[in-house]
N, C-alpha and C. Protein backbone atom coordinates (compact mmCIF):
# COMPACT_ATOMS: atom_id res chain seq x y z
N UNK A 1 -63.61 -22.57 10.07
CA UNK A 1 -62.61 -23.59 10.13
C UNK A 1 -61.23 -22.95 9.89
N UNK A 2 -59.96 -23.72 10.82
CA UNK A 2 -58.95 -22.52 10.49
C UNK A 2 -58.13 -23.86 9.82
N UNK A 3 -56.97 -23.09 8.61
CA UNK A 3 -56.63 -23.88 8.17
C UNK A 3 -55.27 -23.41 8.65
N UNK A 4 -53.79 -24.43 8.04
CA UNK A 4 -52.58 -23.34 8.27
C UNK A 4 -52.27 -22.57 7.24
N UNK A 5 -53.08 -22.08 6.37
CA UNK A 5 -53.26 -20.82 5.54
C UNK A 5 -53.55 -19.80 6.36
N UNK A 6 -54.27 -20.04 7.31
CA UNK A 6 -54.72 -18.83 7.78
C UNK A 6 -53.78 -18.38 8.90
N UNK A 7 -52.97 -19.68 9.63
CA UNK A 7 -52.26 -19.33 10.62
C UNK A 7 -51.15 -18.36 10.52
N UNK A 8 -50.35 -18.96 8.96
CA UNK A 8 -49.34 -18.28 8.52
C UNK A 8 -49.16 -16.79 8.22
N UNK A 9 -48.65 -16.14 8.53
CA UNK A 9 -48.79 -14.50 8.52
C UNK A 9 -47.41 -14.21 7.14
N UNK A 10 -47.78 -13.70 6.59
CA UNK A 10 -46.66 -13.15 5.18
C UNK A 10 -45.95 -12.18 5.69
N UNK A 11 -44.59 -12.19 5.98
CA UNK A 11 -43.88 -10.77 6.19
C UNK A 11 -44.84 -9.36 5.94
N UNK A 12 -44.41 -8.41 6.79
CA UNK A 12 -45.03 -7.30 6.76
C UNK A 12 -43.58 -6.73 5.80
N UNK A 13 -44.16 -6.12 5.15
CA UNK A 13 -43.30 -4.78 3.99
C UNK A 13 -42.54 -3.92 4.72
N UNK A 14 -43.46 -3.28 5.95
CA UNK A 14 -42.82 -2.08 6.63
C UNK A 14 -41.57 -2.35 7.36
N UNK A 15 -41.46 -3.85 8.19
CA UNK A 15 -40.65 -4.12 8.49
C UNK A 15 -39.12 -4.68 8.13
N UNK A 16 -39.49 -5.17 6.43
CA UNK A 16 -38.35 -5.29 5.49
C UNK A 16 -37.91 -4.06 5.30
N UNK A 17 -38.79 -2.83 5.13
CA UNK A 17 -38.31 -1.94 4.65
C UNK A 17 -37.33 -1.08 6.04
N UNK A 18 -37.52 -1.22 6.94
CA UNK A 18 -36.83 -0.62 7.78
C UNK A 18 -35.53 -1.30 7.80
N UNK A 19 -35.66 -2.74 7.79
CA UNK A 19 -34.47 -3.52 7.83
C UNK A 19 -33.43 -2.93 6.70
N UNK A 20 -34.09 -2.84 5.53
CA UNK A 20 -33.18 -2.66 4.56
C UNK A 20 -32.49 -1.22 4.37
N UNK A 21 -33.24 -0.44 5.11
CA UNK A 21 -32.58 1.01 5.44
C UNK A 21 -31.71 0.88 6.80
N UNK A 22 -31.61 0.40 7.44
CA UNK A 22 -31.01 0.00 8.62
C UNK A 22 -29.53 -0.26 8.20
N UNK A 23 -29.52 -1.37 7.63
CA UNK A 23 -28.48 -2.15 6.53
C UNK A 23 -27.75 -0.94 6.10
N UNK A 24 -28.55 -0.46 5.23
CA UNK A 24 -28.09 0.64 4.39
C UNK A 24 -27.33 1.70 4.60
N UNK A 25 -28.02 1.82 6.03
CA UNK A 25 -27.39 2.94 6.65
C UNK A 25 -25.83 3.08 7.56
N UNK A 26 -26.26 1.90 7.99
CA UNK A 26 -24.48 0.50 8.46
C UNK A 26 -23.91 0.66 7.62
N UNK A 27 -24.21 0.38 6.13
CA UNK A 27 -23.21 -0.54 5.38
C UNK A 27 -22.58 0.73 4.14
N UNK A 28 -23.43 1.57 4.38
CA UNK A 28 -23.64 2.90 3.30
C UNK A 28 -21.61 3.57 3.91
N UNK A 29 -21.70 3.88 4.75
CA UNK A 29 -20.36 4.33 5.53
C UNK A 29 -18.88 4.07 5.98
N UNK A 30 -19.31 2.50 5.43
CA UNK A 30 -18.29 1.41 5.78
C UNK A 30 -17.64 1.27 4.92
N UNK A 31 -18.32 1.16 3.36
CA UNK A 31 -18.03 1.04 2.19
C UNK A 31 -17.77 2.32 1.51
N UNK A 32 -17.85 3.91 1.94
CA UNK A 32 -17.49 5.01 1.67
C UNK A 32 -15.76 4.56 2.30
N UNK A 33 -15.68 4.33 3.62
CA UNK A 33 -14.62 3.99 4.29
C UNK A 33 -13.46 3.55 3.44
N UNK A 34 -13.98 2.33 3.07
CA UNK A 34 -12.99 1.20 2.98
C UNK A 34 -12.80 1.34 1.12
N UNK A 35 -13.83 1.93 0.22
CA UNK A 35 -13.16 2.31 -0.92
C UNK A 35 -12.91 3.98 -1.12
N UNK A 36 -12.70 4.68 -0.28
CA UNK A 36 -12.48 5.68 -0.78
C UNK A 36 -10.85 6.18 -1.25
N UNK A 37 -9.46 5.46 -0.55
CA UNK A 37 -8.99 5.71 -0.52
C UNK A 37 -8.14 5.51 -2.18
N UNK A 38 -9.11 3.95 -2.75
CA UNK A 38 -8.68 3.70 -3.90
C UNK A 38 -9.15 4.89 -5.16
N UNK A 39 -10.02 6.04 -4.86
CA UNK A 39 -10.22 7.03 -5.86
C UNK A 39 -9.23 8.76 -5.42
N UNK A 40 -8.98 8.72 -4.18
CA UNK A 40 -8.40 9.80 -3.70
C UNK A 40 -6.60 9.58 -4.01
N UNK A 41 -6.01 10.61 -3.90
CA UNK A 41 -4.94 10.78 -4.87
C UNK A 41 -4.17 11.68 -3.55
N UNK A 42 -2.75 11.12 -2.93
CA UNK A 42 -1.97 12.62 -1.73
C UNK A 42 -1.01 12.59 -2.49
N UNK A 43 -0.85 13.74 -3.01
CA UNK A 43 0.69 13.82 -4.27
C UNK A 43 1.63 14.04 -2.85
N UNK A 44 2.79 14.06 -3.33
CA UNK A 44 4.02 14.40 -2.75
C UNK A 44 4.92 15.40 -3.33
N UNK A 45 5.90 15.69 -3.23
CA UNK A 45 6.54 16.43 -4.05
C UNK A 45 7.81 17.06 -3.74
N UNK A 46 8.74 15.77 -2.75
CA UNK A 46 10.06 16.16 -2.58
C UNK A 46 11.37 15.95 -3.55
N UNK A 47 12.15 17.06 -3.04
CA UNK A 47 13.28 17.17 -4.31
C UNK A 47 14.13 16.19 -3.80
N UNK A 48 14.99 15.58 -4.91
CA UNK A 48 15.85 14.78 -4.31
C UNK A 48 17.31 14.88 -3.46
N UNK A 49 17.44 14.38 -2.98
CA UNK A 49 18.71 14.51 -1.74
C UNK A 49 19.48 15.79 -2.47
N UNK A 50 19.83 16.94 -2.00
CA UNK A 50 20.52 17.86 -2.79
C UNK A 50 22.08 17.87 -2.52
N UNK A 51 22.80 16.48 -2.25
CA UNK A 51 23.75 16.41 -1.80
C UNK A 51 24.75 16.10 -3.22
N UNK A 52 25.70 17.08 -3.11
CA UNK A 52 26.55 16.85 -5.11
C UNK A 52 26.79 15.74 -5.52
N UNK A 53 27.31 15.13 -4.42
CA UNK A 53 28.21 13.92 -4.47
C UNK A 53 27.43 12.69 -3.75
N UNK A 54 26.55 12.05 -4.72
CA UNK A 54 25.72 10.77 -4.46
C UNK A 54 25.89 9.31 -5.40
N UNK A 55 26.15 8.26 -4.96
CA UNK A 55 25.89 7.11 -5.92
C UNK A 55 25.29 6.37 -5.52
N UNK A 56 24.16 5.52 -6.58
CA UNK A 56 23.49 4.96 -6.52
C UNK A 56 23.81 3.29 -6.09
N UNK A 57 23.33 2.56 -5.04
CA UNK A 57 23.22 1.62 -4.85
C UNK A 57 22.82 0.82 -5.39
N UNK A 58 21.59 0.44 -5.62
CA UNK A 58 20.61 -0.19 -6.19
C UNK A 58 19.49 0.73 -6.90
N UNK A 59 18.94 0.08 -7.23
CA UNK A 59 17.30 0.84 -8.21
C UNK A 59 16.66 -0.10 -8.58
N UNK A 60 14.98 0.06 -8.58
CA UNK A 60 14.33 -1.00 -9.34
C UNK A 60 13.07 -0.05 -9.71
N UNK A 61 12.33 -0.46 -10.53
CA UNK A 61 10.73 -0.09 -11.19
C UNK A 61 10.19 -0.96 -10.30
N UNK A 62 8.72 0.02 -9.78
CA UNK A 62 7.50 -0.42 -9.22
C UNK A 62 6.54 -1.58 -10.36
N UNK A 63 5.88 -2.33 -9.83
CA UNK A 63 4.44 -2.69 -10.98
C UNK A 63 3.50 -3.21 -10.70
N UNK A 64 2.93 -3.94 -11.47
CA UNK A 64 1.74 -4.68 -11.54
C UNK A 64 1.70 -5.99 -10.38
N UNK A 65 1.08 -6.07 -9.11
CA UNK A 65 0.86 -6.73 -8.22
C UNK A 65 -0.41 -7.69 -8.64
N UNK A 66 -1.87 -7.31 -8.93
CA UNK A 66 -2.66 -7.91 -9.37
C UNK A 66 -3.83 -6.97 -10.04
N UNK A 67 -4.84 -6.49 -10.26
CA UNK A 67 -5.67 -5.95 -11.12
C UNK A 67 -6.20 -4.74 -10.38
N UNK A 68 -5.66 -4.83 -9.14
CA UNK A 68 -6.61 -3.46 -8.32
C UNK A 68 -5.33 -3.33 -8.05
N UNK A 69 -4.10 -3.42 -7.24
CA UNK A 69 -2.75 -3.28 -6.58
C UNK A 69 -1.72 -3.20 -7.77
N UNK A 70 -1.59 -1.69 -7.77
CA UNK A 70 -0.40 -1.25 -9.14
C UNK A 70 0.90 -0.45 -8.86
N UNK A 71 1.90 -0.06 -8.95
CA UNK A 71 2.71 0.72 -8.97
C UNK A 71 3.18 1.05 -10.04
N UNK A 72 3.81 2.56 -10.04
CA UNK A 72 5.14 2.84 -11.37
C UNK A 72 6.15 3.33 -10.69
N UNK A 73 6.99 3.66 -11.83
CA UNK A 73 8.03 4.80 -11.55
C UNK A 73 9.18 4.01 -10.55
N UNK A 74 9.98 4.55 -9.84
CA UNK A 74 11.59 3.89 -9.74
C UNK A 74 11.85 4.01 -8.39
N UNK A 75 12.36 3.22 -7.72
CA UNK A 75 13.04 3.47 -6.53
C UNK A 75 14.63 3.00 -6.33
N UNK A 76 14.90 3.99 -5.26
CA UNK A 76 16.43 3.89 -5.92
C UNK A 76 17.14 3.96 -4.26
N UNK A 77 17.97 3.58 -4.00
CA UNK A 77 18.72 3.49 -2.84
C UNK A 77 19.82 4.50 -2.61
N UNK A 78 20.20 5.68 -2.78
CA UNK A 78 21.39 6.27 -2.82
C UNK A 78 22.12 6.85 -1.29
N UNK A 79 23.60 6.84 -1.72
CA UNK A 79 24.44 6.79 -0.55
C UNK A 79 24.86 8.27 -1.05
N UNK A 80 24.57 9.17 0.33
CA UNK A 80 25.13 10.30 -0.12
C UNK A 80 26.58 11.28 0.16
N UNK A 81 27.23 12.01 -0.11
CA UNK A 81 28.54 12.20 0.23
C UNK A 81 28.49 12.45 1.75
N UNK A 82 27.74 12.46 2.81
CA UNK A 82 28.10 12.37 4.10
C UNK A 82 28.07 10.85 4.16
N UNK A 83 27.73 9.73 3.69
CA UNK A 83 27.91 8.78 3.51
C UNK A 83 25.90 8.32 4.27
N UNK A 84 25.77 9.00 4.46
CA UNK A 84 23.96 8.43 5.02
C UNK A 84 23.25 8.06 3.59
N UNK A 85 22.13 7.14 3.89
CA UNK A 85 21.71 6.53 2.70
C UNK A 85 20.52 6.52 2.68
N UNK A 86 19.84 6.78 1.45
CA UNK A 86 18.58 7.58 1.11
C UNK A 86 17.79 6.83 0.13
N UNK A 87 16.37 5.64 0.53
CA UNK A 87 15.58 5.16 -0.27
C UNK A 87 14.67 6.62 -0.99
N UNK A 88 15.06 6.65 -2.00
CA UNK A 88 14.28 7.80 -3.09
C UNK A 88 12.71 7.25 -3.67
N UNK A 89 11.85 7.41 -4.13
CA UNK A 89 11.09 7.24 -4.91
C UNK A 89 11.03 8.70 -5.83
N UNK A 90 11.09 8.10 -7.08
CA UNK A 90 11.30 9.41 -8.14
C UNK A 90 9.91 10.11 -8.24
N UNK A 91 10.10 11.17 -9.43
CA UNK A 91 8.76 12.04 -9.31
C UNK A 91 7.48 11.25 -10.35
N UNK A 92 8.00 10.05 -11.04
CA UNK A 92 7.22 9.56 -11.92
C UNK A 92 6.68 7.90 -11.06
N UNK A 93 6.86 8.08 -9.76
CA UNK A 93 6.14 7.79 -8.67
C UNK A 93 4.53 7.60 -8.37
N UNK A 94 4.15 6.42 -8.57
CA UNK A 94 2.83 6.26 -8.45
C UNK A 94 2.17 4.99 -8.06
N UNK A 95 0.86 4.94 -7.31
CA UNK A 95 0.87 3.65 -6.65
C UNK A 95 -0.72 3.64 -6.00
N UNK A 96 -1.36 2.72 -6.52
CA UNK A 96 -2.92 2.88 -6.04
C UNK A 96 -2.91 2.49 -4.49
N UNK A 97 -3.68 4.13 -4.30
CA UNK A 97 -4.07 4.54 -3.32
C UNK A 97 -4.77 3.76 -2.17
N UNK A 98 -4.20 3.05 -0.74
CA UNK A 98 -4.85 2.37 -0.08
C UNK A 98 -4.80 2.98 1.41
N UNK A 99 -5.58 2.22 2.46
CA UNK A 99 -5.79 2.69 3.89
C UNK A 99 -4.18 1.87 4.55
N UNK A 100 -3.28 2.92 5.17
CA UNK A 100 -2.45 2.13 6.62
C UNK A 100 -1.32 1.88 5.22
N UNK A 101 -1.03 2.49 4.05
CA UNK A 101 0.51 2.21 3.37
C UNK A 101 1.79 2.26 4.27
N UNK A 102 2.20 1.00 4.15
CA UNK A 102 3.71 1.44 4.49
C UNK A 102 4.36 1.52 3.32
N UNK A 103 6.04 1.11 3.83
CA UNK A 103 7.29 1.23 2.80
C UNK A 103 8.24 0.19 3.67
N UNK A 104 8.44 -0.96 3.07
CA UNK A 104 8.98 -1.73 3.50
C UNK A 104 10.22 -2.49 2.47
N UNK A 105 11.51 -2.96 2.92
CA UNK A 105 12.27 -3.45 2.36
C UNK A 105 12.46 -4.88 2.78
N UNK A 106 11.99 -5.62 1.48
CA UNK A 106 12.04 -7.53 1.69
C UNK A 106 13.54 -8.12 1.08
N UNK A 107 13.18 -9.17 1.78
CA UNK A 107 14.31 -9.91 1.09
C UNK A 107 14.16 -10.96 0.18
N UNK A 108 12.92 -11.12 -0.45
CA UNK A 108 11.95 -11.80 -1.26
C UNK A 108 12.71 -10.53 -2.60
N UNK A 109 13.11 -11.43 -3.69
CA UNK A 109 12.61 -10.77 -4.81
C UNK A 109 11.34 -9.56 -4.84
N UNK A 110 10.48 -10.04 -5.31
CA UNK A 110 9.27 -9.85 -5.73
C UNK A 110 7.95 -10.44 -4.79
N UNK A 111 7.75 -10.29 -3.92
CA UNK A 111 6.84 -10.50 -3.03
C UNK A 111 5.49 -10.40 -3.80
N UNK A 112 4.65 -11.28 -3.03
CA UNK A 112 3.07 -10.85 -3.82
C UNK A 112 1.99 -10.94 -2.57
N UNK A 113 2.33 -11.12 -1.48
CA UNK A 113 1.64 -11.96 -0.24
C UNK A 113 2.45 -11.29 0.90
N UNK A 114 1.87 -11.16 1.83
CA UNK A 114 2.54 -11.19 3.25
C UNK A 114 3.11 -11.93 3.57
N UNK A 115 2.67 -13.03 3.78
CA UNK A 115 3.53 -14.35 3.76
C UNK A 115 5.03 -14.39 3.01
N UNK A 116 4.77 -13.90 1.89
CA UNK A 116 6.39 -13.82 0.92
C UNK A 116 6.92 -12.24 1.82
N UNK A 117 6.38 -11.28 1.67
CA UNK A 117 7.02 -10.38 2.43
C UNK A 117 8.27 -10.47 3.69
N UNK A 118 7.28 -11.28 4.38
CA UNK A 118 7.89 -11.10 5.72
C UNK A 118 8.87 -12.96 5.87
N UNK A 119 8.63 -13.69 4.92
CA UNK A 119 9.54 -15.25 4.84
C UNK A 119 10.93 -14.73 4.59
N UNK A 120 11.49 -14.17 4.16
CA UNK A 120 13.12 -13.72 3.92
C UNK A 120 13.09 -12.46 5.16
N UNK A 121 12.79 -11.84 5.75
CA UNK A 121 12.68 -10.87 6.16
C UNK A 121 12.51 -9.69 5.86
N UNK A 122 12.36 -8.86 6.56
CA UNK A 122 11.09 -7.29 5.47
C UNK A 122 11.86 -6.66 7.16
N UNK A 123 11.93 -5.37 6.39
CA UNK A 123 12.22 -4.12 7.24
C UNK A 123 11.16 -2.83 7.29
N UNK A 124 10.44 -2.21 8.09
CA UNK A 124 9.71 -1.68 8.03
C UNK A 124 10.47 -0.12 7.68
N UNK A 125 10.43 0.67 6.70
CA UNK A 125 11.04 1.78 6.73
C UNK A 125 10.36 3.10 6.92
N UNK A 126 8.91 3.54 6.97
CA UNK A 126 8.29 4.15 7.77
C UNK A 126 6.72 4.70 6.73
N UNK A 127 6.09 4.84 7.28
CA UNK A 127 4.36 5.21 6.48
C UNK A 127 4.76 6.02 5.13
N UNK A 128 4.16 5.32 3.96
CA UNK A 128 4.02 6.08 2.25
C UNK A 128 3.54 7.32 2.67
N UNK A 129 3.93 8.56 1.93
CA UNK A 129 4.11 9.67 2.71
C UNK A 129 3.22 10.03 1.62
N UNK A 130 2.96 9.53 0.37
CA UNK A 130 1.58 9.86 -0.75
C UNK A 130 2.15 8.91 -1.95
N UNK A 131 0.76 8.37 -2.68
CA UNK A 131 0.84 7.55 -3.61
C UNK A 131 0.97 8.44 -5.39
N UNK A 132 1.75 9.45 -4.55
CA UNK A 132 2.08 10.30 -6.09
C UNK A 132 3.07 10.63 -5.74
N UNK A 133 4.61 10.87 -6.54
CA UNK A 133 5.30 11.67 -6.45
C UNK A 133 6.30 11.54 -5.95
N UNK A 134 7.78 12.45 -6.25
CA UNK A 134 8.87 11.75 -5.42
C UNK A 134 9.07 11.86 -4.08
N UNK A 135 9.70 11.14 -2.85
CA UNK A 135 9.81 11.67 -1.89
C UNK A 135 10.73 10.62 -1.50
N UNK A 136 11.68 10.88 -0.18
CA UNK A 136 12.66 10.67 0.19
C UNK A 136 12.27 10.15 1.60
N UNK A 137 13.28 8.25 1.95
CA UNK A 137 13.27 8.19 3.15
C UNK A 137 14.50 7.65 3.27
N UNK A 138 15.13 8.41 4.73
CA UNK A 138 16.28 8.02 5.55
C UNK A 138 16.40 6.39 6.02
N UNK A 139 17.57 6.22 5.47
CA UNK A 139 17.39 4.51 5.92
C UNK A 139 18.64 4.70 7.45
N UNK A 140 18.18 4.26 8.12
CA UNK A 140 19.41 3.61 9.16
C UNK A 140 20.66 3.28 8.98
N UNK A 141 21.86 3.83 9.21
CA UNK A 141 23.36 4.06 9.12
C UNK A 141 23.52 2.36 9.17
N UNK A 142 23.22 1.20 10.56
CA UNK A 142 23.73 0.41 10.80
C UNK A 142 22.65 -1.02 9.76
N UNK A 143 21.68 -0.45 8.52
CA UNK A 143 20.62 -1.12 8.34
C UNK A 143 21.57 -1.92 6.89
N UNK A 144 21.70 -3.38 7.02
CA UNK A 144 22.19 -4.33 5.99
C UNK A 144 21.33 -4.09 4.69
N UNK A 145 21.93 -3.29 3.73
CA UNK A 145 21.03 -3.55 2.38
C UNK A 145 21.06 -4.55 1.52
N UNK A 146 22.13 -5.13 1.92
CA UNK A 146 22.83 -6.34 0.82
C UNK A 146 21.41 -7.65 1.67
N UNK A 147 20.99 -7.37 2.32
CA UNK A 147 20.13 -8.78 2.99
C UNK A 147 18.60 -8.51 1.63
N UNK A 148 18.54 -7.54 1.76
CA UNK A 148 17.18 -7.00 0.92
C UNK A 148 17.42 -6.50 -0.61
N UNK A 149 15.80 -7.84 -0.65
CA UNK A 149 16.00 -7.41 -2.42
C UNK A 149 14.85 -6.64 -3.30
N UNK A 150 14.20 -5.99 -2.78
CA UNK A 150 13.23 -5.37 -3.03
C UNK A 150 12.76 -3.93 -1.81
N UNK A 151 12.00 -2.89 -2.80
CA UNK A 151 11.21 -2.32 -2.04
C UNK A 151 9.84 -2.45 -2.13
N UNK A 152 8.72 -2.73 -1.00
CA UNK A 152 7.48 -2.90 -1.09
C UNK A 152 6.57 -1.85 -0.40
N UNK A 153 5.60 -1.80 -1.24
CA UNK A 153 4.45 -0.93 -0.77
C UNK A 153 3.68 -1.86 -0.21
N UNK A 154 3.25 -1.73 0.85
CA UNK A 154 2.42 -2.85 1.80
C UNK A 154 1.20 -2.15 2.45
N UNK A 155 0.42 -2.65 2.79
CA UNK A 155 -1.47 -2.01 3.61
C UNK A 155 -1.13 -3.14 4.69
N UNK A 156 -0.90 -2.36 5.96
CA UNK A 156 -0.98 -3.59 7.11
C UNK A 156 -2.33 -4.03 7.83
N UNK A 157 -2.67 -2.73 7.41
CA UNK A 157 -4.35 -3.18 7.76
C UNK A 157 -4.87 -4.24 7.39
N UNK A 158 -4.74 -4.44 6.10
CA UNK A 158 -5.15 -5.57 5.09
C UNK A 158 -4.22 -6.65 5.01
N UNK A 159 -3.28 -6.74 5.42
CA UNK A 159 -2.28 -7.29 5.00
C UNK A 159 -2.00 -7.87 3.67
N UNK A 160 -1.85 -6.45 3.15
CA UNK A 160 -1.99 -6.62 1.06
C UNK A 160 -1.08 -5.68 0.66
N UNK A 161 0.15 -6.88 -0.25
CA UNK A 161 1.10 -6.17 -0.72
C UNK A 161 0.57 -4.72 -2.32
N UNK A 162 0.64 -4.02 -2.18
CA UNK A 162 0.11 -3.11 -3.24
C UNK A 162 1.09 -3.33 -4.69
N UNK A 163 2.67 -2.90 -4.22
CA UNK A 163 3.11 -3.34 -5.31
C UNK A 163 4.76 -3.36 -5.02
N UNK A 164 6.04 -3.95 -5.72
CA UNK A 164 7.21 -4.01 -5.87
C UNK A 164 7.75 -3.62 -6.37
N UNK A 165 9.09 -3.45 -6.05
CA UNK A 165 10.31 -2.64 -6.92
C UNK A 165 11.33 -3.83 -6.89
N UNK A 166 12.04 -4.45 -7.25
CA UNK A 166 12.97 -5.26 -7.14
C UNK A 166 14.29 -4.41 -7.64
N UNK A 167 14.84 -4.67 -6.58
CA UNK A 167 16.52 -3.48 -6.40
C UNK A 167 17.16 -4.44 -7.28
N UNK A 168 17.84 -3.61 -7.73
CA UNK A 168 19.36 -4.05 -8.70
C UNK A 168 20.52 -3.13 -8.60
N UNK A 169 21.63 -3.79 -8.31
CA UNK A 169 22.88 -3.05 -8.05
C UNK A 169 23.50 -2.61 -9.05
């Protein structure tokens, strides 16, 4: 006599087990991927503008974005005696490590969101060149600084602000 006890067949083992190495093997590479960048460290290590005659524009301290997204250390805007103008990040420069960093200047205070980033307007000023250390970027002769009130570390991949500097004159 057949009952539906007997009809019913119980998963086979061998075939979970392939599944779950399958998985594993997908998911094992993806996740090397996508956290590795938060343990790896690209120092930098440029000197600052060596021009005699420089004053400072603005400056602000990097920080605390949310519990994984951190910054330190100072960024500073300086105009140098040829009169070209130079976003600095100092040597006490630091900023957890993500995939696709830019360097962007908002007009948001303190941004925390893309959305706040790019609502006042945000200037793209060109790829974090390493999340250690000082290094120097050329801003554009004809580029309005007075519109922007912050510098941001941004992941466009993600579209996740890492962390802020809010400029002060």
């Amino acid at each position: 006599m057949l009952t539906s006890r007997t009809l019913i067949r119980p998963p086979r083992r061998g075939a979970l087990v392939v599944a779950a190495a399958a998985i594993a093997v997908l998911a094992l590479p993806l996740a090397c991927y996508l956290a590795s960048p938060l343990f790896l460290t690209r120092a930098v290590s440029e000197r600052a503008p060596a021009a005699l005659a420089q004053s400072g524009l603005a400056a602000g301290q990097f920080g605390v974005v949310d519990a994984i997204h951190k910054g330190e250390g100072t960024a500073s805007v300086v105009q140098l005696a040829d009169g070209q103008r130079v976003l600095r990040f100092a040597d006490d420069f630091r900023v957890t490590n993500g995939p696709d960093l830019y360097v962007y200047l908002s007009g948001a205070a303190a941004p925390r969101t893309s959305g706040e980033l790019h609502a006042t307007g945000a200037f793209e000023v060109a790829q974090l060149k390493g999340n250690v250390g000082g290094q120097n970027y050329a801003l554009p002769d004809d580029l309005d600084l007075g519109t922007f009130r912050s510098v941001v570390i941004y992941c466009r991949r993600f579209t996740t602000v890492f962390s802020t500097a809010e400029l002060v004159s």
